[in-house]
C-alpha atoms as a PDB file:
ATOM      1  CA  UNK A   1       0.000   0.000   0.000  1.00  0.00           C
ATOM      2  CA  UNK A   2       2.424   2.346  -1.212  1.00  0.00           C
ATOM      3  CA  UNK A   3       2.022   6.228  -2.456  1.00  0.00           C
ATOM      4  CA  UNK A   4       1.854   6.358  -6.421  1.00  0.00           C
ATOM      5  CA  UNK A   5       2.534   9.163  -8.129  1.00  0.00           C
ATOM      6  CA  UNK A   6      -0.219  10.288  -9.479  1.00  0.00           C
ATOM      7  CA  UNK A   7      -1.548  10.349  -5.616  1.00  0.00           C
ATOM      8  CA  UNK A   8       1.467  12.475  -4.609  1.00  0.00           C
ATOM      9  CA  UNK A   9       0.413  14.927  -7.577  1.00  0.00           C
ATOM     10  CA  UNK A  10      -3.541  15.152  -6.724  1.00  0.00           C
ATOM     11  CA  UNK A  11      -1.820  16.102  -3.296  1.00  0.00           C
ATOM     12  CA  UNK A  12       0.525  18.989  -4.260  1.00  0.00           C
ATOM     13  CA  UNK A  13      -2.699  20.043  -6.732  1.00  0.00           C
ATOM     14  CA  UNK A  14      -4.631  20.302  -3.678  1.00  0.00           C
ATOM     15  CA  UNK A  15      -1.878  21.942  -1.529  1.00  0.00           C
ATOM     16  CA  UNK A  16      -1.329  24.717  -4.367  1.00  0.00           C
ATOM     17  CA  UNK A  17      -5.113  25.332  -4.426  1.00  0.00           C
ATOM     18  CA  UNK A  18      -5.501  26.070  -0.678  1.00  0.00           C
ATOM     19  CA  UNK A  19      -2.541  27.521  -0.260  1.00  0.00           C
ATOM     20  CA  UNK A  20      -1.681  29.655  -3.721  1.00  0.00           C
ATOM     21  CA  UNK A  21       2.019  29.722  -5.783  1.00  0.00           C
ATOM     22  CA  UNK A  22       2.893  32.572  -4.456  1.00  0.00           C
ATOM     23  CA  UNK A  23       2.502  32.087  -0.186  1.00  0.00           C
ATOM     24  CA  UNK A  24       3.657  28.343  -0.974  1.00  0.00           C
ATOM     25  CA  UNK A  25       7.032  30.211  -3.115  1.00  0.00           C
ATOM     26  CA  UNK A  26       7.309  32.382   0.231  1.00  0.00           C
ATOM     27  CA  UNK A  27       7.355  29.444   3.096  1.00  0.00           C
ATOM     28  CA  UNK A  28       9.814  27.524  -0.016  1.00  0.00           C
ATOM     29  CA  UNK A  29      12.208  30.654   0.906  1.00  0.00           C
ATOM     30  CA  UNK A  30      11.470  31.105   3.937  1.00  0.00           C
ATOM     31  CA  UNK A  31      12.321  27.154   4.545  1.00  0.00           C
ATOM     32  CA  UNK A  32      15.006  27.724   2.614  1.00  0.00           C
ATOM     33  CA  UNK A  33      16.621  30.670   4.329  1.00  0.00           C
ATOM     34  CA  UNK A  34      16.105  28.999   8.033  1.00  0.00           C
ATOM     35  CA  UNK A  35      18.370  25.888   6.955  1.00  0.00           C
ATOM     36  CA  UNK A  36      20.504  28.146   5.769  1.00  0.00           C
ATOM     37  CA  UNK A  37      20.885  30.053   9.119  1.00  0.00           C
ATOM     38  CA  UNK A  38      20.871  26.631  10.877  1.00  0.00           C
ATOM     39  CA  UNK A  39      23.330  25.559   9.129  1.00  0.00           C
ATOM     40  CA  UNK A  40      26.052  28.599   9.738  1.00  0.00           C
ATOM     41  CA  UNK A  41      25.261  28.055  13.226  1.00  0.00           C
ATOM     42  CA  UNK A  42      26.251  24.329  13.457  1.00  0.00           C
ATOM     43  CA  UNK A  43      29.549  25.592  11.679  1.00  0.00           C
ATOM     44  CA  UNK A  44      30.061  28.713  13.780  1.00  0.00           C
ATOM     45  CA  UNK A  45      29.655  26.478  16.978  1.00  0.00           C
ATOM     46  CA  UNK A  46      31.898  23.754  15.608  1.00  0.00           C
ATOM     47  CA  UNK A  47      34.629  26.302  14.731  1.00  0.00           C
ATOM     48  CA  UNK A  48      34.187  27.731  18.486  1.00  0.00           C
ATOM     49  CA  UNK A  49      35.090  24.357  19.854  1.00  0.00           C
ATOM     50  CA  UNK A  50      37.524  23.608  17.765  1.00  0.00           C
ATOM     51  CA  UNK A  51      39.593  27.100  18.883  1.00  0.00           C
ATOM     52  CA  UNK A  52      39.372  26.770  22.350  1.00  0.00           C
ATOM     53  CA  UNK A  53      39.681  22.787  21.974  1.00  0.00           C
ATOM     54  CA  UNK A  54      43.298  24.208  20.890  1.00  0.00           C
ATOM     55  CA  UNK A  55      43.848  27.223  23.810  1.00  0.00           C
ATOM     56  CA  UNK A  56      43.025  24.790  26.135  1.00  0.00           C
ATOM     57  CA  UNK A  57      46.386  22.157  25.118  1.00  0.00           C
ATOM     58  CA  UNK A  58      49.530  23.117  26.651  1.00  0.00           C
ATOM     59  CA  UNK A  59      52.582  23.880  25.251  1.00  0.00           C
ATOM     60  CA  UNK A  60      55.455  21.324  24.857  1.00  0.00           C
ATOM     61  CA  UNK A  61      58.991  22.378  25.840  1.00  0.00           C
ATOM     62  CA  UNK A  62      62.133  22.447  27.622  1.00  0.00           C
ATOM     63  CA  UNK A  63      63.711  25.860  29.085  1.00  0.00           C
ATOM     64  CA  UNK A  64      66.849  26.156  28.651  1.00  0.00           C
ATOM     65  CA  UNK A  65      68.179  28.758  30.198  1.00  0.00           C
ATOM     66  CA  UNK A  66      65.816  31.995  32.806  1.00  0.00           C
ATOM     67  CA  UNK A  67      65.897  35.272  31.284  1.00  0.00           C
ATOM     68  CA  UNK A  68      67.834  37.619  33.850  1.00  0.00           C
ATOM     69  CA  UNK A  69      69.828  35.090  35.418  1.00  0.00           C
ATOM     70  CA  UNK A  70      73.257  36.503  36.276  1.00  0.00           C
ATOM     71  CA  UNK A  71      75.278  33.560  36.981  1.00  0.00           C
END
């Protein structure tokens, strides 16, 4: 009992009926523009981690000698 495609199109002629071309081309953009926004967040919060995932590491070394010692 599967959904043919001539059912999915008597759907979306219903859907453009109700609804119009023009508000359904608006929540299209509108849809559009919030995965958009969602998206830049995901990377803006993955770029946050991964800088202060690299602050947080220390820093490998050996001193050698103390600045200002006299002797």
């Amino acid at each position: 009992m599967g959904i043919s495609v001539t059912k999915l199109l008597i759907v979306l002629v219903i859907i453009i009926v109700v609804f119009g071309t023009k508000r359904l081309k608006n929540v299209g953009a509108d849809l559009g523009g919030a995965i958009k926004s969602f998206r830049s967040a995901i990377r803006e919060e993955e770029e946050k981690d991964t800088a202060k995932a690299s602050e947080d590491k220390p820093i490998d070394g050996e001193v050698t000698s103390k600045k200002g010692d006299n002797g």
